[in-house]
Protein backbone atom coordinates (compact mmCIF):
# COMPACT_ATOMS: atom_id res chain seq x y z
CA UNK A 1 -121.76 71.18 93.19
CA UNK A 2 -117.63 72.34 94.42
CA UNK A 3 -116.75 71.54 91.07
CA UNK A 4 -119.39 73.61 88.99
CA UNK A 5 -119.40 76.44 91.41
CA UNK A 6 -115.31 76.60 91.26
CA UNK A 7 -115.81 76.70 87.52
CA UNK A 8 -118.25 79.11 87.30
CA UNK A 9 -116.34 81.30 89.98
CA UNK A 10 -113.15 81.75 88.06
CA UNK A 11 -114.76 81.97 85.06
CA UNK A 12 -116.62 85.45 86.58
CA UNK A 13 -113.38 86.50 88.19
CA UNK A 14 -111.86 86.78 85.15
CA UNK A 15 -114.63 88.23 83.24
CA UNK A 16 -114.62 91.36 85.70
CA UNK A 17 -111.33 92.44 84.07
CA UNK A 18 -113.16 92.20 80.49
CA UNK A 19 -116.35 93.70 81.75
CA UNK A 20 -114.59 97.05 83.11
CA UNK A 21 -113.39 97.57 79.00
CA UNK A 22 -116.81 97.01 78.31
CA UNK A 23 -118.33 100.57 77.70
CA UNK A 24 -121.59 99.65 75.73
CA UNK A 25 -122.27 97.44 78.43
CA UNK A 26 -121.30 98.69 81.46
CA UNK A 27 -119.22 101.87 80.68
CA UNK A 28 -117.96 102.85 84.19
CA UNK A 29 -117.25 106.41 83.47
CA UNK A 30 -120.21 107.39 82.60
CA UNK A 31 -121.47 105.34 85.90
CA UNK A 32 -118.84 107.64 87.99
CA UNK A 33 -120.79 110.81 86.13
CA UNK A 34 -123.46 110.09 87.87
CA UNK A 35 -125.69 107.69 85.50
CA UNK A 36 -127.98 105.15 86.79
CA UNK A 37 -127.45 101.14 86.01
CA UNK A 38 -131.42 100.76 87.00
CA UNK A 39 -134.02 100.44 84.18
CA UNK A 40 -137.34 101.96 84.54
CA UNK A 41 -139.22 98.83 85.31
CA UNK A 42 -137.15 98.32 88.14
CA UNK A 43 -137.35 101.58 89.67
CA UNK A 44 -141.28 102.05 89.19
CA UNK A 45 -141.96 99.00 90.56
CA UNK A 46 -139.58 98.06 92.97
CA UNK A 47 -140.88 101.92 94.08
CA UNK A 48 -138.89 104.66 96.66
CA UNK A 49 -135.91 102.96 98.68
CA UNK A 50 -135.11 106.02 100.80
CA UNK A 51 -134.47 104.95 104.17
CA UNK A 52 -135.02 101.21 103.26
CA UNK A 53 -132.38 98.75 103.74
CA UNK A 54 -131.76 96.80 100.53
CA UNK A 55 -129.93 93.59 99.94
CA UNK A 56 -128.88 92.87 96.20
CA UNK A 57 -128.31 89.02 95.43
CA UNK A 58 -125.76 88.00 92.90
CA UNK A 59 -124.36 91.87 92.12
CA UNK A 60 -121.54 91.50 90.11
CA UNK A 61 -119.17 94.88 90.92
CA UNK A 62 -122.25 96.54 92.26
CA UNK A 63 -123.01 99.05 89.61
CA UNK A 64 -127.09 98.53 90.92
CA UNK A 65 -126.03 98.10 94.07
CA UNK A 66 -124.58 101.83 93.79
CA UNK A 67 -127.24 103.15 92.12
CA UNK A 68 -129.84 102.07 94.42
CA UNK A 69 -127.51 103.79 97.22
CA UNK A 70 -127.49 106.60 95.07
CA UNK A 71 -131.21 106.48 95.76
CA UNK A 72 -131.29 106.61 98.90
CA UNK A 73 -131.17 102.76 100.19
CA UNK A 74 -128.86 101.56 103.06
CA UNK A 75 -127.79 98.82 99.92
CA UNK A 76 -125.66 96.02 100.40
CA UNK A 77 -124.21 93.53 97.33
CA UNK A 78 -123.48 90.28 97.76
CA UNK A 79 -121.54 88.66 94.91
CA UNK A 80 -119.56 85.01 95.20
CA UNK A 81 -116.52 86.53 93.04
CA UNK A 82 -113.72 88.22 95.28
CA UNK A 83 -112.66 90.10 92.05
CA UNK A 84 -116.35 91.45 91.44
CA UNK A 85 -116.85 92.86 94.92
CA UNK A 86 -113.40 94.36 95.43
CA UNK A 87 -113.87 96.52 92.18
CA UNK A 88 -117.36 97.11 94.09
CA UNK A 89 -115.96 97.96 97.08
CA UNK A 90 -113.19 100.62 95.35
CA UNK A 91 -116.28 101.74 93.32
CA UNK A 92 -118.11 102.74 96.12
CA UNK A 93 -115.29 104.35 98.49
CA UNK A 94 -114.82 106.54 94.99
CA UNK A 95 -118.23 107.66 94.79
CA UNK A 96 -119.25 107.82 98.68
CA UNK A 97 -122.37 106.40 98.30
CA UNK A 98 -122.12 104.49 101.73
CA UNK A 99 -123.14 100.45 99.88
CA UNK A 100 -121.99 97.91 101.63
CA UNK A 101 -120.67 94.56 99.98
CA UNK A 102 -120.18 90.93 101.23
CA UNK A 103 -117.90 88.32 99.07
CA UNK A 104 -120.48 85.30 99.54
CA UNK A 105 -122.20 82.52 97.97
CA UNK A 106 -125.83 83.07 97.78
CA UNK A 107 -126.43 79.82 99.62
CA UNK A 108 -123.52 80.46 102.16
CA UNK A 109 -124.68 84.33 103.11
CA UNK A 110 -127.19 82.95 106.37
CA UNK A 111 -123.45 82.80 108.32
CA UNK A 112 -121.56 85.19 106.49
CA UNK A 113 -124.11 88.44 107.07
CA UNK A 114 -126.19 89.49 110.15
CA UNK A 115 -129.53 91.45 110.28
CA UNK A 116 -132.67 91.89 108.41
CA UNK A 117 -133.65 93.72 105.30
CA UNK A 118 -136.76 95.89 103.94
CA UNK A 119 -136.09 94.83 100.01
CA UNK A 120 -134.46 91.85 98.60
CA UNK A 121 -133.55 92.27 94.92
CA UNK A 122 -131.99 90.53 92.23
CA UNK A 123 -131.91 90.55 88.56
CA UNK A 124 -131.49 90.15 84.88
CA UNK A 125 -129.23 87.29 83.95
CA UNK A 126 -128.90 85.51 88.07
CA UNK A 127 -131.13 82.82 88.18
CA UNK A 128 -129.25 80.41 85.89
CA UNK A 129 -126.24 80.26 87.88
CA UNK A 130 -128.28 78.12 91.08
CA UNK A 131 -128.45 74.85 91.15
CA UNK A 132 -131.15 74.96 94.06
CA UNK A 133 -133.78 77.59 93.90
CA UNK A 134 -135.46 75.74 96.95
CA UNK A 135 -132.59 76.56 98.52
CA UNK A 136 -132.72 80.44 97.11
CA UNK A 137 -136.09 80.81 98.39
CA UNK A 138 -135.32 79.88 102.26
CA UNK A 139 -132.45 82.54 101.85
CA UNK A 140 -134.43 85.50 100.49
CA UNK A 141 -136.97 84.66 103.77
CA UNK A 142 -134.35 84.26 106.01
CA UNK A 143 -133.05 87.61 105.33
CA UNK A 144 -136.58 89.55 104.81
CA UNK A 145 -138.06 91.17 107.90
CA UNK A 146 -141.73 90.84 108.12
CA UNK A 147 -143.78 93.29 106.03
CA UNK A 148 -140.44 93.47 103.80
CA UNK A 149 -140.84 92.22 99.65
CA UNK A 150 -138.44 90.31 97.62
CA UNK A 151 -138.29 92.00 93.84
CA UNK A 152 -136.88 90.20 90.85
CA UNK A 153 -136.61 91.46 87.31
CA UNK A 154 -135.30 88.73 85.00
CA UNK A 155 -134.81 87.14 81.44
CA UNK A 156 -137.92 84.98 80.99
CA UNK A 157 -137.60 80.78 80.24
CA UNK A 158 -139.89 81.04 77.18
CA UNK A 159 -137.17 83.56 75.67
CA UNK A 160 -134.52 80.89 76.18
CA UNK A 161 -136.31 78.40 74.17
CA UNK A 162 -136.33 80.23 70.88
CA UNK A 163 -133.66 80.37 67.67
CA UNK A 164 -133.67 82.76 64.97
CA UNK A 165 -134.15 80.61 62.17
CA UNK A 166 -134.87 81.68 58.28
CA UNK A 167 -138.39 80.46 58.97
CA UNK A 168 -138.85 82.54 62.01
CA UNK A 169 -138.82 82.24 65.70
CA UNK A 170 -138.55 78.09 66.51
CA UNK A 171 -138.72 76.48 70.15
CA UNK A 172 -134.80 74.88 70.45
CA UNK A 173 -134.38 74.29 73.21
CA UNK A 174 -136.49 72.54 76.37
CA UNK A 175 -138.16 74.84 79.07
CA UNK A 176 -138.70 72.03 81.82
CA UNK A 177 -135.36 72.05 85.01
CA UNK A 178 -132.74 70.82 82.93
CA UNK A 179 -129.01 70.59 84.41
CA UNK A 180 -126.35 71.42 84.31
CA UNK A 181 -125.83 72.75 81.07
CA UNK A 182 -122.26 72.97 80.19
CA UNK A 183 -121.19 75.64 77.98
CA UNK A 184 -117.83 76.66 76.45
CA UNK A 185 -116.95 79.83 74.59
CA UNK A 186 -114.74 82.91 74.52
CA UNK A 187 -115.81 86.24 75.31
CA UNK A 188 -119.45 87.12 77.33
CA UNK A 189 -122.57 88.77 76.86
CA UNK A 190 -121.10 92.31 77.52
CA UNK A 191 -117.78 91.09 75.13
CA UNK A 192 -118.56 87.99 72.59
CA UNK A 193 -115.48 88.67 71.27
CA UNK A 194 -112.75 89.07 74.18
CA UNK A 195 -110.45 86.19 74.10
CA UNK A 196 -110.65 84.64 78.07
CA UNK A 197 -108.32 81.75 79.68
CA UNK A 198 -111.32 79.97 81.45
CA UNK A 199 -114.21 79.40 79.16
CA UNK A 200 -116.46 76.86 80.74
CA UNK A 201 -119.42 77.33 82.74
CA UNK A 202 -122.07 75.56 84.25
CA UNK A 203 -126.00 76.81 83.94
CA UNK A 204 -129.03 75.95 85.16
CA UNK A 205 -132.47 75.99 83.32
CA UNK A 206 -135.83 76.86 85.61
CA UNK A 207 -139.43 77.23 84.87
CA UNK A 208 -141.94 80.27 86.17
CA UNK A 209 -143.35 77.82 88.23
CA UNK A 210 -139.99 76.47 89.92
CA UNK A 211 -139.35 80.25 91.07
CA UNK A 212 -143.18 81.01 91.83
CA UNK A 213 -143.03 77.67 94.21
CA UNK A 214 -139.80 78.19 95.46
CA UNK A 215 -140.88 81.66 97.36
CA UNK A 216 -144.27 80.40 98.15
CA UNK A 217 -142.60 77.39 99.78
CA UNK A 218 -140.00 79.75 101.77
CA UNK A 219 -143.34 81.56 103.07
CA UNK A 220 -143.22 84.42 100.83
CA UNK A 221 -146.62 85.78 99.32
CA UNK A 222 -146.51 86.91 95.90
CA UNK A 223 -147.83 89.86 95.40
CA UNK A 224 -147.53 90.31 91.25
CA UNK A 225 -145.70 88.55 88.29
CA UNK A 226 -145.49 90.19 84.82
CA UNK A 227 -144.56 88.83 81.66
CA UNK A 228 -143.03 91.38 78.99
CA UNK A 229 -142.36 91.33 75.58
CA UNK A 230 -138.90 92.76 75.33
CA UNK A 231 -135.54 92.17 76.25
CA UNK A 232 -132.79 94.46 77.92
CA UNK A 233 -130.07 93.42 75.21
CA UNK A 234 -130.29 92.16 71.86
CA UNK A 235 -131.13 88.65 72.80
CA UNK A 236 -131.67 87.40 69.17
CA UNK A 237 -130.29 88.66 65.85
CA UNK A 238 -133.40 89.23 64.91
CA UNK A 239 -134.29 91.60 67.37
CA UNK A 240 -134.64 95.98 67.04
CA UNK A 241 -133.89 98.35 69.52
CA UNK A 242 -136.77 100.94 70.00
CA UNK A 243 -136.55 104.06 70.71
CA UNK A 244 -137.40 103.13 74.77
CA UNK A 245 -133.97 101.76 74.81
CA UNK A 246 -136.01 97.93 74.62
CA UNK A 247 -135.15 95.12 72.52
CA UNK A 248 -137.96 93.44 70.44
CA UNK A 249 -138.28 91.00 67.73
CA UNK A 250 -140.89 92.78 64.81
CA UNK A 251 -144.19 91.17 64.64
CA UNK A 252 -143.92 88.94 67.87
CA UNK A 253 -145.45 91.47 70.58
CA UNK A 254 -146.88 87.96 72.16
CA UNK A 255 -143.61 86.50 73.10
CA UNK A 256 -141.95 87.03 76.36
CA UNK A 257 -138.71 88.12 77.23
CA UNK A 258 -138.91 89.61 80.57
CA UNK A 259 -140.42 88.81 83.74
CA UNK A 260 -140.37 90.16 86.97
CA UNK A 261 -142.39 89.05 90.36
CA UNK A 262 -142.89 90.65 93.64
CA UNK A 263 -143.19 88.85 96.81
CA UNK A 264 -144.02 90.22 100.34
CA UNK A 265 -143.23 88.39 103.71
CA UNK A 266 -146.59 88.76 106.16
């Protein structure tokens, strides 16, 4: 795994720097205005964080980290890139909002952070960059104090099965644990067409069922799991932005895009 994870991790370090110039994506002034990187879903159902200590898994440069500081959470990021979490860390002393961030592996946090946490969160785009959701699971227990939940919001497998094809929407690719998955291109979801030095990256594919058993193995309960048919970003050509601000392919209100899962620790 040394050699995928070194792969992946310069491959984010670099793609900070191209993510910062990324306004439609990320657009960093308008996040030092004052706006909010949180979606509704998240916030209605992840529910009021004042007071409640927060630990965000896999946060990139902590733009939802912030923002749930900005809530009221005692909120601390953990991201594996160095690059990601000292733009975090600058972020934050800028805006006073009091987050806390840790440069860590998921799998390596257990000896890298202390204490306990009310919420564990994570989302949108994380879960294909472990190898070992097993492994995930024991960590988001380890770190949950009894009573707290774990909260996920996330890009659902069945949407990573399907191709815009002249015919329609047609199942490409498998939806069963396959990896890794090696993939090489310039540019990223926030930038497809920024020109990077390291291209390559390793993914992971992973059923509902491998995270559902994962937290149920690591103890956790889960409390609910929705499926939604809409996407945070224009997933397929084929897909239309609403006026909500979702993305949606016309006439296929039955597929899912999203899901996200809540899981309590007794």
């Amino acid at each position: 795994m040394d050699g995928y994870r070194q792969t992946n991790l310069a491959r984010w370090d670099e793609l900070v720097g191209v993510h910062t110039r990324a306004r439609d994506t990320y657009d960093l002034d308008a996040f030092r205005a004052g706006r909010s990187t949180l979606q509704p879903i998240e916030i209605e159902e992840v529910g009021d964080v004042r007071g409640k200590r927060l630990l965000h898994l896999q946060c990139h440069f902590g733009m939802d980290t912030i923002s749930w500081a900005r809530q009221g959470a005692a909120a601390v990021g953990v991201d594996f890139s160095a690059e990601a979490i000292s733009l975090a860390r600058r972020l934050d002393e800028d805006l006073g909002t009091g987050a806390k961030f840790v440069c860590s592996d998921v799998y390596d946090l257990p000896g890298k952070l202390e204490g306990a946490f009310d919420i564990v969160f994570t989302s949108y785009g994380v879960l294909c960059w472990l190898s070992d959701l097993a492994a995930w699971g024991k960590v988001i227990s380890h770190f949950l104090s009894p009573g707290g939940f774990f909260y996920i919001v996330e890009l659902h497998p069945v949407g990573g099965m399907l191709d815009d094809r002249d015919e329609g929407l047609v199942v490409s690719e498998p939806y069963f644990d396959v990896g890794p998955i090696e993939e090489t291109r310039d540019g990223s979801y926030a930038d497809p067409s920024a020109v990077v030095e390291h291209k390559t990256s390793y993914q992971w594919r992973h059923s509902l069922a491998d995270v559902v058993n994962a937290l149920a193995d690591s103890g956790l309960r889960v409390a609910f799991l929705h499926e939604l048919p809409f996407s945070t970003f224009q997933w397929l050509p084929s897909m239309v932005k609403g006026e909500d601000g979702w993305w949606r392919v016309p006439g296929h209100d039955n597929v899912p895009f999203l899901f996200s899962l809540k899981a309590s620790k007794p």
